[in-house]
N, C-alpha and C. Protein backbone atom coordinates (compact mmCIF):
# COMPACT_ATOMS: atom_id res chain seq x y z
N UNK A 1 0.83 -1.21 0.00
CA UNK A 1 0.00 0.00 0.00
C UNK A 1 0.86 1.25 0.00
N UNK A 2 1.66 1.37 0.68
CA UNK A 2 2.42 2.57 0.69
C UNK A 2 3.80 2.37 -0.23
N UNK A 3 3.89 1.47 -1.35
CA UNK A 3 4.40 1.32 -2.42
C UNK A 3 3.87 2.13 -3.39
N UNK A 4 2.39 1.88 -3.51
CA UNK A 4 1.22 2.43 -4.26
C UNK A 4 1.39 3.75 -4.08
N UNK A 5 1.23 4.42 -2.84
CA UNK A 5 0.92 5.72 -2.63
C UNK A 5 2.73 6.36 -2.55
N UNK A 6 3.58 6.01 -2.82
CA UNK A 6 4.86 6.75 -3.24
C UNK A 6 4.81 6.81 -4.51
N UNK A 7 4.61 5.56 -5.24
CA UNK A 7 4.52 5.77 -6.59
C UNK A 7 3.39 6.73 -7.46
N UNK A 8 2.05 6.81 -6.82
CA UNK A 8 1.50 7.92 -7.08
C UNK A 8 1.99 9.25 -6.69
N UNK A 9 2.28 9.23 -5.85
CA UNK A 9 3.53 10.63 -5.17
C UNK A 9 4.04 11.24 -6.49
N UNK A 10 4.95 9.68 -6.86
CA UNK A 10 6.18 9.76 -7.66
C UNK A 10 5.72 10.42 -9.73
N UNK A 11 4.71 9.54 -10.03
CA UNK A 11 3.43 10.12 -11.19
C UNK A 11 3.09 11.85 -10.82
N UNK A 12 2.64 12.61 -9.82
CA UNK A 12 2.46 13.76 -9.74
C UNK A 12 3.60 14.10 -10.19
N UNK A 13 4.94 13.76 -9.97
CA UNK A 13 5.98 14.94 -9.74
C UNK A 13 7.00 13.86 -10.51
N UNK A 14 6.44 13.44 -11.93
CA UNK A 14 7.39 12.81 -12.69
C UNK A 14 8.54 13.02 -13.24
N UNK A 15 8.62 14.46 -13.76
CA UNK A 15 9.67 15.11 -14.04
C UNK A 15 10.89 14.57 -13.01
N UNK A 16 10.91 15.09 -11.60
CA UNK A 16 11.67 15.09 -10.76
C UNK A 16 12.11 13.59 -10.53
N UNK A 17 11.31 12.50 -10.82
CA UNK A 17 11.93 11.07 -10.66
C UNK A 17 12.89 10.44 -11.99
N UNK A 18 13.28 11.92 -12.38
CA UNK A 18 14.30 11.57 -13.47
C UNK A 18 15.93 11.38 -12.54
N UNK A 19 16.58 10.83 -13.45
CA UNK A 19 18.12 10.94 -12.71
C UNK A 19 19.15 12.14 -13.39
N UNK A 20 18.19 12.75 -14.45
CA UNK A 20 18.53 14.42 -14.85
C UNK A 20 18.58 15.19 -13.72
N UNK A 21 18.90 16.36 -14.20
CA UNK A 21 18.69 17.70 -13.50
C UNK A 21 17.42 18.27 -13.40
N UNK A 22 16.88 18.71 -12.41
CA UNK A 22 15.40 18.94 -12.41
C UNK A 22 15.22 20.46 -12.93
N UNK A 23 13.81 20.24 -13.48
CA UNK A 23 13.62 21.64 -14.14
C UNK A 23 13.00 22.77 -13.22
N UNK A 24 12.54 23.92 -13.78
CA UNK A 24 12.37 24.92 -12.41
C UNK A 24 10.50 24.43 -11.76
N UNK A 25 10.16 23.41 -12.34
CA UNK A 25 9.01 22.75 -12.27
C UNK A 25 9.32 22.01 -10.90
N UNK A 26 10.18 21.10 -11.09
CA UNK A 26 10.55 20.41 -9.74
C UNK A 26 11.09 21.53 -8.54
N UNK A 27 11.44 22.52 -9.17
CA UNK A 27 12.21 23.44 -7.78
C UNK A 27 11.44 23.79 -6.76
N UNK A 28 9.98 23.74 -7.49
CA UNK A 28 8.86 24.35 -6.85
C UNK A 28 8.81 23.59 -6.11
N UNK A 29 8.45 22.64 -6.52
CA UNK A 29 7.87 20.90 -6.05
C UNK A 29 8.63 20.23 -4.96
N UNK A 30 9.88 21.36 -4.62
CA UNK A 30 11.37 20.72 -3.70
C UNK A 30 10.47 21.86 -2.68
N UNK A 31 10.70 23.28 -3.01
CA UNK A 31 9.75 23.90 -2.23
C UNK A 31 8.35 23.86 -1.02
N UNK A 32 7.63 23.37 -2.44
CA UNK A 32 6.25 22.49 -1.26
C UNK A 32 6.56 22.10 -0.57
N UNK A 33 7.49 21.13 -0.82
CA UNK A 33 7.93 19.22 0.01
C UNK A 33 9.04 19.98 1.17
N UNK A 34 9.40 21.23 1.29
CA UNK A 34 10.12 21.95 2.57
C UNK A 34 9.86 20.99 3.82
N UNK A 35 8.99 21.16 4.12
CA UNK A 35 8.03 20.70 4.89
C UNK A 35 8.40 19.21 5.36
N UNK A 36 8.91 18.12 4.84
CA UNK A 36 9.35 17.24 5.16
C UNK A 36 10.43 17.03 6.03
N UNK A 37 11.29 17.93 5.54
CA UNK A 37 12.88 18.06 5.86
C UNK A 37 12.76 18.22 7.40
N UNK A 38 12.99 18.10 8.29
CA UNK A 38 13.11 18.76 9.57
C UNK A 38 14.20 19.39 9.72
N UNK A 39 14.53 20.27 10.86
CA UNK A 39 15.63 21.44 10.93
C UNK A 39 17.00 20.36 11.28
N UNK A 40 17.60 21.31 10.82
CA UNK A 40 19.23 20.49 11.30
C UNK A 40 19.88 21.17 12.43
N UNK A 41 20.07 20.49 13.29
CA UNK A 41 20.80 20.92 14.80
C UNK A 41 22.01 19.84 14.72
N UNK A 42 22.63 18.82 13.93
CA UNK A 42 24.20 18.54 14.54
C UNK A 42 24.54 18.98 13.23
N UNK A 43 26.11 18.70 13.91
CA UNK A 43 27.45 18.79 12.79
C UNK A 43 27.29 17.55 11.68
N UNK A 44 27.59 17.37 11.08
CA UNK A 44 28.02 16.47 9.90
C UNK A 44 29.07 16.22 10.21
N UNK A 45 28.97 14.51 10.66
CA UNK A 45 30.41 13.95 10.81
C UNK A 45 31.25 13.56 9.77
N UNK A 46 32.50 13.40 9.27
CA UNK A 46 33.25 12.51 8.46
C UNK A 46 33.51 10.97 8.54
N UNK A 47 33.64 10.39 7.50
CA UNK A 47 33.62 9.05 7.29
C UNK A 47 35.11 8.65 8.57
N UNK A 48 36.34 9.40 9.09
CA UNK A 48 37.08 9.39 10.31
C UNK A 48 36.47 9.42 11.19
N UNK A 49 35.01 10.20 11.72
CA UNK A 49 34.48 10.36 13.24
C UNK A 49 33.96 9.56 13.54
N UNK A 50 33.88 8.02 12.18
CA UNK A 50 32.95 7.09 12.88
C UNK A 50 33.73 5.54 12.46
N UNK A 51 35.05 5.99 12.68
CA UNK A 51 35.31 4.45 12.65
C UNK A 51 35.31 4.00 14.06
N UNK A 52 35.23 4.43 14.86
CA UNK A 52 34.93 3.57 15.93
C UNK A 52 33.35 3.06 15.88
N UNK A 53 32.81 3.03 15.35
CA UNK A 53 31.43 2.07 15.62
C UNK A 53 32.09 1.15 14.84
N UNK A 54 31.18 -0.13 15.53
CA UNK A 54 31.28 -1.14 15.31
C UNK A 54 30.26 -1.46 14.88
N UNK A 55 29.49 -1.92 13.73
CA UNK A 55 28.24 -2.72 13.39
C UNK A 55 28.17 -4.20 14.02
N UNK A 56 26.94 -4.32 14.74
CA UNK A 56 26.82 -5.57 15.57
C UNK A 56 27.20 -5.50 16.45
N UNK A 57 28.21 -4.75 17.26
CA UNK A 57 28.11 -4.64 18.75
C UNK A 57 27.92 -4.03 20.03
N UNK A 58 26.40 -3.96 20.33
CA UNK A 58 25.28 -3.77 20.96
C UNK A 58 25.33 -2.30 20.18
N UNK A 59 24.90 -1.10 20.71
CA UNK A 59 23.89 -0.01 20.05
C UNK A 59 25.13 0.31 19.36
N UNK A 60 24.37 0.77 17.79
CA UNK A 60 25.39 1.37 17.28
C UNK A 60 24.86 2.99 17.07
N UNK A 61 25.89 3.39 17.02
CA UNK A 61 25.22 5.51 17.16
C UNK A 61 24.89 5.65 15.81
N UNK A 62 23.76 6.21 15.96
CA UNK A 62 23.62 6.30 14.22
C UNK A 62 23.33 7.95 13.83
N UNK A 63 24.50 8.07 12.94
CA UNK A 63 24.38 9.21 12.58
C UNK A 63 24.78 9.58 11.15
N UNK A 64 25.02 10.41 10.29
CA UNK A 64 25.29 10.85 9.04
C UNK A 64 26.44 10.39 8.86
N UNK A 65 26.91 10.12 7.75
CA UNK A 65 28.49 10.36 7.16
C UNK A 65 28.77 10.48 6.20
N UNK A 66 29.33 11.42 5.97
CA UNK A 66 30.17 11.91 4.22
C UNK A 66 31.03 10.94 3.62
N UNK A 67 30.74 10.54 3.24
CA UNK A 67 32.20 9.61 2.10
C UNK A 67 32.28 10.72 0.88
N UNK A 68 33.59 10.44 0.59
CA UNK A 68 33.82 10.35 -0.59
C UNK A 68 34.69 9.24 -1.66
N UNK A 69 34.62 9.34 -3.15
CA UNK A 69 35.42 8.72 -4.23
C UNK A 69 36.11 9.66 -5.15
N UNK A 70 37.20 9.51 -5.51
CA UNK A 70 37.70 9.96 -6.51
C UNK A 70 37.36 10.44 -7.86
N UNK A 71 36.74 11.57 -7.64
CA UNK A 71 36.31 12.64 -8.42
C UNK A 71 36.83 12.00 -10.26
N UNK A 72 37.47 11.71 -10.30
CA UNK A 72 38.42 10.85 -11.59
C UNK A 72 37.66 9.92 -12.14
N UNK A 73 37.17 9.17 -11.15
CA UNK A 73 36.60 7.65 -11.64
C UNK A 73 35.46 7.62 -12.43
N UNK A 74 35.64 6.53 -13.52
CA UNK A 74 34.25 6.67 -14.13
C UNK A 74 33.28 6.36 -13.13
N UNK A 75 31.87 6.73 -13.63
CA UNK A 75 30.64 6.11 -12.59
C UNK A 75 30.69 4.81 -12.05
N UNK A 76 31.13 3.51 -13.01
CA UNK A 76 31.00 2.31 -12.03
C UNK A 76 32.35 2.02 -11.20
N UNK A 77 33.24 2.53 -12.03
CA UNK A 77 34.68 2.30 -10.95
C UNK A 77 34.42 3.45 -9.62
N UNK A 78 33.36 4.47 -9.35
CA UNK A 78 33.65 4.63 -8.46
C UNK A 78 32.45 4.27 -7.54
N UNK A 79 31.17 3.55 -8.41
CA UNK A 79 30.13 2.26 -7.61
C UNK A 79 31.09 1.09 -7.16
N UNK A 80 32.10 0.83 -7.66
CA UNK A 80 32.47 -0.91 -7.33
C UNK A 80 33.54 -0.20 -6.21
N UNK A 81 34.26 1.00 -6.31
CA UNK A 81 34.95 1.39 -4.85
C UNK A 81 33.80 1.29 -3.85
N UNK A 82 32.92 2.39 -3.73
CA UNK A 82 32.18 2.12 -2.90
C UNK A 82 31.63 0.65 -2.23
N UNK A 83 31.09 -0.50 -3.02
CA UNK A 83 30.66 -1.10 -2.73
C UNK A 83 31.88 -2.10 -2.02
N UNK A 84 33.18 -2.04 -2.73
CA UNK A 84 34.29 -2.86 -1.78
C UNK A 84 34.15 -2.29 -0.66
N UNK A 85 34.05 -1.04 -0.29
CA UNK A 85 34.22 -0.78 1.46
C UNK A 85 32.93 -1.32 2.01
N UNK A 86 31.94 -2.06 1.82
CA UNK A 86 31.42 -2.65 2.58
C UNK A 86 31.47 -3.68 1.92
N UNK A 87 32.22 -4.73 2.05
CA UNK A 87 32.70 -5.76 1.27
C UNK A 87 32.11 -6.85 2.66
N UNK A 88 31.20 -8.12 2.78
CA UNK A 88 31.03 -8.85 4.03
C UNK A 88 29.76 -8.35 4.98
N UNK A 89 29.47 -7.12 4.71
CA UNK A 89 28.10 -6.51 4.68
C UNK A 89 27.32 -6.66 4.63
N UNK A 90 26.03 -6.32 5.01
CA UNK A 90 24.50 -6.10 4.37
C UNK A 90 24.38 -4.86 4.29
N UNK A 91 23.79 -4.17 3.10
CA UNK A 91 23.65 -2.98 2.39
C UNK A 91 22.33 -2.35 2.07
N UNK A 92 22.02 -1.52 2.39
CA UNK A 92 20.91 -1.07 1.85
C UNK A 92 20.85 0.17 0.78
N UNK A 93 21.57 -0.07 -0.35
CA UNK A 93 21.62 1.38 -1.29
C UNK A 93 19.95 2.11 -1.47
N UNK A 94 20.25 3.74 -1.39
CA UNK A 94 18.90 4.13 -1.64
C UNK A 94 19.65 5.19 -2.69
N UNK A 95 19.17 5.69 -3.74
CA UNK A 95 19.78 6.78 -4.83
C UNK A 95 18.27 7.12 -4.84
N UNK A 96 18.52 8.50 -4.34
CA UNK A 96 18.07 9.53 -3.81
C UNK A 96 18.87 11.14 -4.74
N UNK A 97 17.66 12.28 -5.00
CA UNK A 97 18.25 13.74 -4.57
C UNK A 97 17.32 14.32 -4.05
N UNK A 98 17.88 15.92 -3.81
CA UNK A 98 17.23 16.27 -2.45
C UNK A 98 16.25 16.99 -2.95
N UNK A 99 16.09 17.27 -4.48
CA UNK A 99 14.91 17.66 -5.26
C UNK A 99 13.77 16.91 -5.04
N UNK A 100 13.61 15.49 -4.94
CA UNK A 100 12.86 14.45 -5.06
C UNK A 100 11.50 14.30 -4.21
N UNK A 101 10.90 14.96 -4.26
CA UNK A 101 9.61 14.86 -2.88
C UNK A 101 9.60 13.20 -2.56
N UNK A 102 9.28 12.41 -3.82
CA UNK A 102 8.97 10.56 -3.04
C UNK A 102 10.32 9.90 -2.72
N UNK A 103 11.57 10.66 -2.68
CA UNK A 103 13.10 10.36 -1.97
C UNK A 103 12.75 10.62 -0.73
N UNK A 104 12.08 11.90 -0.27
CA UNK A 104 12.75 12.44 0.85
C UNK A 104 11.08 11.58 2.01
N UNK A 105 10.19 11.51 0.84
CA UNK A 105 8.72 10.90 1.77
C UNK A 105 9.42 9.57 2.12
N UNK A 106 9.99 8.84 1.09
CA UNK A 106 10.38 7.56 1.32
C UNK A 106 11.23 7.17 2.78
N UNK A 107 12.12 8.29 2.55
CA UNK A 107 13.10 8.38 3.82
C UNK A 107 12.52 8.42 5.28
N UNK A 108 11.51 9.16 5.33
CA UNK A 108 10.80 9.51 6.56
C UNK A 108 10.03 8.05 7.05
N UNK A 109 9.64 6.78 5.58
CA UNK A 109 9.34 5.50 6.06
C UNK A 109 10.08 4.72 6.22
N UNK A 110 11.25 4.84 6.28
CA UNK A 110 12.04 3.45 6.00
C UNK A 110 12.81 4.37 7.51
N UNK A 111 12.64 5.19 8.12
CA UNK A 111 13.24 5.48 9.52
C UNK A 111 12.71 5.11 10.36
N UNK A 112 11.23 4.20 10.31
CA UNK A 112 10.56 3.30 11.29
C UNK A 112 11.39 2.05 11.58
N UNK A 113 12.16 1.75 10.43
CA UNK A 113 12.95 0.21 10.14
C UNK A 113 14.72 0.65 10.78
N UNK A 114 15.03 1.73 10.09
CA UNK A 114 16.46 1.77 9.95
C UNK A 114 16.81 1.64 11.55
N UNK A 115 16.87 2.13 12.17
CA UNK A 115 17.36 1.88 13.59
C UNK A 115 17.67 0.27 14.56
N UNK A 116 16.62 -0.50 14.02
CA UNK A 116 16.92 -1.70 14.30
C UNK A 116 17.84 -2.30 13.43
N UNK A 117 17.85 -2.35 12.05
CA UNK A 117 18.75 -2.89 11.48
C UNK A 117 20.14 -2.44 11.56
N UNK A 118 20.15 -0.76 11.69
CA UNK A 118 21.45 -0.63 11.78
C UNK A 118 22.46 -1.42 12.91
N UNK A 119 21.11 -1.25 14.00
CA UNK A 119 22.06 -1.88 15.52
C UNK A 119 22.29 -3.79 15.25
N UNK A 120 21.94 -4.24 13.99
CA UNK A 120 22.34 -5.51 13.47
C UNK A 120 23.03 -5.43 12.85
N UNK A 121 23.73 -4.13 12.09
CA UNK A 121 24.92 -4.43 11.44
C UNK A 121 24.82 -4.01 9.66
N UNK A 122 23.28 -3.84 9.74
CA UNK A 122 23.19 -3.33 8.24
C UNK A 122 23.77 -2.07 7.70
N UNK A 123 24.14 -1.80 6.75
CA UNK A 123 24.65 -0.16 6.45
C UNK A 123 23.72 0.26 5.14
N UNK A 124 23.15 1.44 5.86
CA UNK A 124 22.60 2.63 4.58
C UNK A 124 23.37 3.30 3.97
N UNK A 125 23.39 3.21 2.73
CA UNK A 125 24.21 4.11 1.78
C UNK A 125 22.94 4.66 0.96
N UNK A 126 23.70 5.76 0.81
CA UNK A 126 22.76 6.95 0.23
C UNK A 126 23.61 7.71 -0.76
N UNK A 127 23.35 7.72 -2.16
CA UNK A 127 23.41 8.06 -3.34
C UNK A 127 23.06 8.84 -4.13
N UNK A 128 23.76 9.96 -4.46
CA UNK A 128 22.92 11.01 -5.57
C UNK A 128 24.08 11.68 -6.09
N UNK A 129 23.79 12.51 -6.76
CA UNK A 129 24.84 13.45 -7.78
C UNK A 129 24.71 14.92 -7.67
N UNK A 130 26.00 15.88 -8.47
CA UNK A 130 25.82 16.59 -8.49
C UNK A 130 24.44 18.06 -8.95
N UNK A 131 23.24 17.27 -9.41
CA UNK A 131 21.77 17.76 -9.63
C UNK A 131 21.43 17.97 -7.72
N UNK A 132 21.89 17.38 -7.17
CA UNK A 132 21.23 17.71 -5.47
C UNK A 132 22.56 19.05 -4.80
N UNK A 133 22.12 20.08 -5.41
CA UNK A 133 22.74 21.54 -4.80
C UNK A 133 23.74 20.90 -3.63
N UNK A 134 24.73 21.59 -3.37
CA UNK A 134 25.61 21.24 -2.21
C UNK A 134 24.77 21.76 -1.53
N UNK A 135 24.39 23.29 -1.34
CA UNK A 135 23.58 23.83 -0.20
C UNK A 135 22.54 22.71 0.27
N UNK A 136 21.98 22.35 -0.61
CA UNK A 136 20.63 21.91 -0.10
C UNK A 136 20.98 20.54 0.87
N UNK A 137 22.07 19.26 -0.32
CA UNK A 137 22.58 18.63 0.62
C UNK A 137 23.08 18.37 2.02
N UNK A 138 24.04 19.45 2.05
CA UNK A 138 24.48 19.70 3.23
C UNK A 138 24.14 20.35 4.34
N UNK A 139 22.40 21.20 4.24
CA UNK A 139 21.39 20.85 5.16
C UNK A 139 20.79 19.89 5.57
N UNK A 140 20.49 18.90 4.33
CA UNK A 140 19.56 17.63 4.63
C UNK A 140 20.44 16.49 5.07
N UNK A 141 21.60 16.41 4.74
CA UNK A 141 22.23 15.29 4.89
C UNK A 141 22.25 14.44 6.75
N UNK A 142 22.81 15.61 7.62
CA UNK A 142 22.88 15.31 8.59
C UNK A 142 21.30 14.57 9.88
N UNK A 143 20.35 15.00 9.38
CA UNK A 143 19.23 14.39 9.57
C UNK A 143 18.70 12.88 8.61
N UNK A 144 20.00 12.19 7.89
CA UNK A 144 19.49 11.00 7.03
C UNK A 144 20.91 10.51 7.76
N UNK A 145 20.02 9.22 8.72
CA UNK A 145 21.35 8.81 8.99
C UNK A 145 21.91 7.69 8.42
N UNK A 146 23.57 7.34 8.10
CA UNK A 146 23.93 6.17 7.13
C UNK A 146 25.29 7.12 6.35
N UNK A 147 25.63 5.98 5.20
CA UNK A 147 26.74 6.67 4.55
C UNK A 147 26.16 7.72 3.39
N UNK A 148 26.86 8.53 3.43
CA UNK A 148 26.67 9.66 1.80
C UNK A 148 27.44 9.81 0.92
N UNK A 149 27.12 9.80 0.13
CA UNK A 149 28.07 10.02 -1.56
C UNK A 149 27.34 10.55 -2.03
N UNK A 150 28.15 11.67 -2.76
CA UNK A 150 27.56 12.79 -3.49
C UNK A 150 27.99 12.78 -5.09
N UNK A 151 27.89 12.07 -6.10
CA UNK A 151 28.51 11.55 -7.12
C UNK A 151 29.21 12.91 -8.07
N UNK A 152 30.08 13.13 -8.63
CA UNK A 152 29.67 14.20 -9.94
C UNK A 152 29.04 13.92 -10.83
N UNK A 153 28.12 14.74 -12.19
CA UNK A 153 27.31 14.43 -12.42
C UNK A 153 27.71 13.14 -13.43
N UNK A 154 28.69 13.36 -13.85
CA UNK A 154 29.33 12.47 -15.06
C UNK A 154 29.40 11.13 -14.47
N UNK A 155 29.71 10.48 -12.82
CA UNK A 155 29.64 9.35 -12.28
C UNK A 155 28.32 9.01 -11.94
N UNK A 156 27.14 9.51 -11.67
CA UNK A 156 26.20 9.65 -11.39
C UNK A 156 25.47 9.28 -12.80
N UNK A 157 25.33 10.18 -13.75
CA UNK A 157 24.73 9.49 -15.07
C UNK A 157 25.23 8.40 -15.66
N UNK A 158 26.72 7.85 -15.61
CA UNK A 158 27.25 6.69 -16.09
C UNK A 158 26.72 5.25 -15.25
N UNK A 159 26.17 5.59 -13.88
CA UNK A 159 25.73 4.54 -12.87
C UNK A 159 24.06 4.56 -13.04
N UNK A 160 23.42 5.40 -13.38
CA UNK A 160 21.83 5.43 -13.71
C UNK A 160 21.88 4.37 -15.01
N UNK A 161 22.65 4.53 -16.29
CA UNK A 161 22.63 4.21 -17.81
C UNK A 161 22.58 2.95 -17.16
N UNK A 162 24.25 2.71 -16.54
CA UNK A 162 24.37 1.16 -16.33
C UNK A 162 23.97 0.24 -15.39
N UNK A 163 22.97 0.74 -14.45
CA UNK A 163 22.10 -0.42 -13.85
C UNK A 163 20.55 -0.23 -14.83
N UNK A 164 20.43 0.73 -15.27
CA UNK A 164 19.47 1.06 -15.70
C UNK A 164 18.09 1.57 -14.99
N UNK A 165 18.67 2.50 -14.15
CA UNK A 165 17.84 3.13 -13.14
C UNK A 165 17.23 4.47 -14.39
N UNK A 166 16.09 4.31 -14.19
CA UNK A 166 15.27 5.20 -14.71
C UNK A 166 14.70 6.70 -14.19
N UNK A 167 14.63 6.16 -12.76
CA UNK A 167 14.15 7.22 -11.86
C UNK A 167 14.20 7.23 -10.72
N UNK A 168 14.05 7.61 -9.86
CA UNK A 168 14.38 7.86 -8.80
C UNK A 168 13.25 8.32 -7.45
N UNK A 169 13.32 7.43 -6.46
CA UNK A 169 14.11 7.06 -5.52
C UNK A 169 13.63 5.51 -6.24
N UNK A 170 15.15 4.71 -5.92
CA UNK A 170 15.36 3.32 -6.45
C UNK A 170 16.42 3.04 -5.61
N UNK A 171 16.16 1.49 -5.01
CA UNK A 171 16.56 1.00 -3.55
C UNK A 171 17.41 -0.62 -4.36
N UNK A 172 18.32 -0.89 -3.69
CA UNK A 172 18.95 -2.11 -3.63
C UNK A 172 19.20 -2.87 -1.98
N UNK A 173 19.23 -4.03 -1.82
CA UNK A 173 19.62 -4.80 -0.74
C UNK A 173 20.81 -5.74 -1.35
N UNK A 174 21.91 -5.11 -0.92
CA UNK A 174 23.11 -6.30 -1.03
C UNK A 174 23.68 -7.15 0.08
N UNK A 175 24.05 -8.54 0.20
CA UNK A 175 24.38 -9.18 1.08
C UNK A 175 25.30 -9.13 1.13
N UNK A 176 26.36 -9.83 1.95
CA UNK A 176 27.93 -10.13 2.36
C UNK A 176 28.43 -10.61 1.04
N UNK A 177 27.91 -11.16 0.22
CA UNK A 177 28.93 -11.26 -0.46
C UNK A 177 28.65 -10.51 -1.64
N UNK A 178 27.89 -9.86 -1.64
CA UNK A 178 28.24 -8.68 -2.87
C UNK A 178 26.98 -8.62 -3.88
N UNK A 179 26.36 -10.15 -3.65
CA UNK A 179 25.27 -10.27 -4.55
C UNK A 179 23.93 -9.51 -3.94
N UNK A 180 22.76 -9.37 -5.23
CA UNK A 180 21.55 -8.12 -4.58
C UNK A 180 20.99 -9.26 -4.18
N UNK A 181 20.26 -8.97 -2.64
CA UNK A 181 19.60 -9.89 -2.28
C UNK A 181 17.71 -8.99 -2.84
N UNK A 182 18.10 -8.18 -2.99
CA UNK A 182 17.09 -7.32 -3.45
C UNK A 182 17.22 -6.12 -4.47
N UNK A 183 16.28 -6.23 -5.26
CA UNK A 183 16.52 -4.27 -5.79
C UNK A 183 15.63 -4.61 -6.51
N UNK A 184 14.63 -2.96 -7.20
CA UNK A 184 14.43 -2.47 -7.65
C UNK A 184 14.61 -1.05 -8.72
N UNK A 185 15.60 -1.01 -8.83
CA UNK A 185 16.65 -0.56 -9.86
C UNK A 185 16.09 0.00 -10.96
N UNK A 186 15.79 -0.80 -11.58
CA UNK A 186 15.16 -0.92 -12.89
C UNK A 186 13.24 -0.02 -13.18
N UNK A 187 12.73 -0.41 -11.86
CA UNK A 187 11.29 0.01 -11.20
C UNK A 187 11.24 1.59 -11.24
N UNK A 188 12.42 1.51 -9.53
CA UNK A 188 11.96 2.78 -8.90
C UNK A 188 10.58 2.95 -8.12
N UNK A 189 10.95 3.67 -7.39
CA UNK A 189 10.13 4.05 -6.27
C UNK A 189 10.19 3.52 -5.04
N UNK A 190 9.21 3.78 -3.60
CA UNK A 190 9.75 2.88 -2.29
C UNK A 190 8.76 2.06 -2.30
N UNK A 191 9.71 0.24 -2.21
CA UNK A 191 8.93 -0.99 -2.01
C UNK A 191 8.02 -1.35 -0.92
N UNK A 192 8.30 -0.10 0.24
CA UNK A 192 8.10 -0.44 1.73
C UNK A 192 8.77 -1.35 1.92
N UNK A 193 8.50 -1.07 3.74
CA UNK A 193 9.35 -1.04 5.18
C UNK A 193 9.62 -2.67 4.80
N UNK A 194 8.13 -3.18 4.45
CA UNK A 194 8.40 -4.83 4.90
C UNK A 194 9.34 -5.62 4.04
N UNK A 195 9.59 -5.48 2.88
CA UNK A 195 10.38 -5.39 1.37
C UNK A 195 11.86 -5.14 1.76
N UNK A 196 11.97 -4.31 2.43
CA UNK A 196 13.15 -4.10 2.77
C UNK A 196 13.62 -4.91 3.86
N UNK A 197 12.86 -4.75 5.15
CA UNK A 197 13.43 -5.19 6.15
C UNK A 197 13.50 -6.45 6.12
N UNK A 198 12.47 -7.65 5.10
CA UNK A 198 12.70 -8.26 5.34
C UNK A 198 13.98 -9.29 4.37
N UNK A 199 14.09 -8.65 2.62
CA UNK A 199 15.13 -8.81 2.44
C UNK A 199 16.32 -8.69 3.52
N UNK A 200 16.77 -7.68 4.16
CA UNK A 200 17.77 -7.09 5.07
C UNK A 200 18.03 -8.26 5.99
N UNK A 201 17.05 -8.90 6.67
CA UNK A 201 17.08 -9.73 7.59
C UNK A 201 17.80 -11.33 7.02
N UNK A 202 17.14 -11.52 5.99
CA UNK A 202 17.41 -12.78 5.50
C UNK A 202 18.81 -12.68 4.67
N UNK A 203 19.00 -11.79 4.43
CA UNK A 203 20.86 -11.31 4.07
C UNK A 203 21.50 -11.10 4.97
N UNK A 204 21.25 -11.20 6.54
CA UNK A 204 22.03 -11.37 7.55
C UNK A 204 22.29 -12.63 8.17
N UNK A 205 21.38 -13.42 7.08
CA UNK A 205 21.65 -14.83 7.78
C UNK A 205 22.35 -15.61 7.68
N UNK A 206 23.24 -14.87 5.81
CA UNK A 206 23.66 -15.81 4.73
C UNK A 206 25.26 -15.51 5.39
């Protein structure tokens, strides 16, 4: 049901579920959807302020983190970096921008789930390109907690072509060993909580 009602979300405000640059149609439409965002009160940590957590042992702090890749790399050489650092993992990719009204609705459902899984060891990665303003990012970021990558646009469109992501927000579940135990890629939009969590779960078993 609430697959249904993102994806109708996602039909109003089709333009914006492109993996383009949004037009001044969507700016508006980022506007309305203000309203989602809640205010930001911490710092934005670096991918250094959090190697001390440990995934899996007992609470893990969950908070934002910046990654980055080498600005150089084509789009999938700098998807397959990323994805080696959580190499043994369970993954939850979401490619997301901050234009996106059914990205940022999606986010607000899948934060009923994320907290338990994280304290099991799962990791959120969160995905988008240079079309999501630094400004805007780097307000919203610190209230989405998990890893961040901010692609340039040239790595970012070379990784849409080649999974063949159409639009956006579009979710993957990868297990420990690298294979998708889930995705919708190809679809787009949010599968819901149960879709996820329960892929997530059964990729922690493997």
């Amino acid at each position: 049901m609430k697959r249904i009602f993102l994806l109708m979300t996602g039909v109003l405000v089709m333009a914006s579920m492109s993996c383009g640059k949004p037009t001044n149609a969507n700016a508006m439409a980022n506007e309305e959807a203000s309203e989602v965002q809640t205010e930001v009160t911490a710092d934005v940590p670096t991918a250094d302020a959090a190697d001390d957590v440990v995934p899996g042992e007992g609470a893990v702090e969950h908070v934002a983190v910046l990654k980055t890749v080498d600005k150089a790399l084509g789009g999938m050489e700098a998807y397959d970096q990323i994805m080696k650092s959580y190499a043994g993992k369970v993954v939850v990719l979401d490619f997301w921008a901050t234009w996106c009204p059914p990205c940022r609705a999606a986010m607000l459902e899948v934060d009923k789930i994320k907290p338990a899984l994280m304290d099991k060891g799962v990791c959120f990665v969160y995905i988008t390109g240079e079309t999501s303003p630094q400004k805007d990012f780097d307000k919203m970021m610190p209230n989405i907690h998990g890893d961040h990558y901010r692609l340039t646009n040239a790595q970012w469109g070379e990784i849409c072509k080649t999974l063949n992501i159409p639009g956006i927000p579009a979710y993957a579940v990868v297990g420990k060993d690298g294979n998708m135990a889930f995705s919708n890629l190809t679809q787009g939009g949010y599968p819901g909580n149960e879709t996820i969590e329960n892929a997530a779960e059964v990729a922690l078993t493997k």
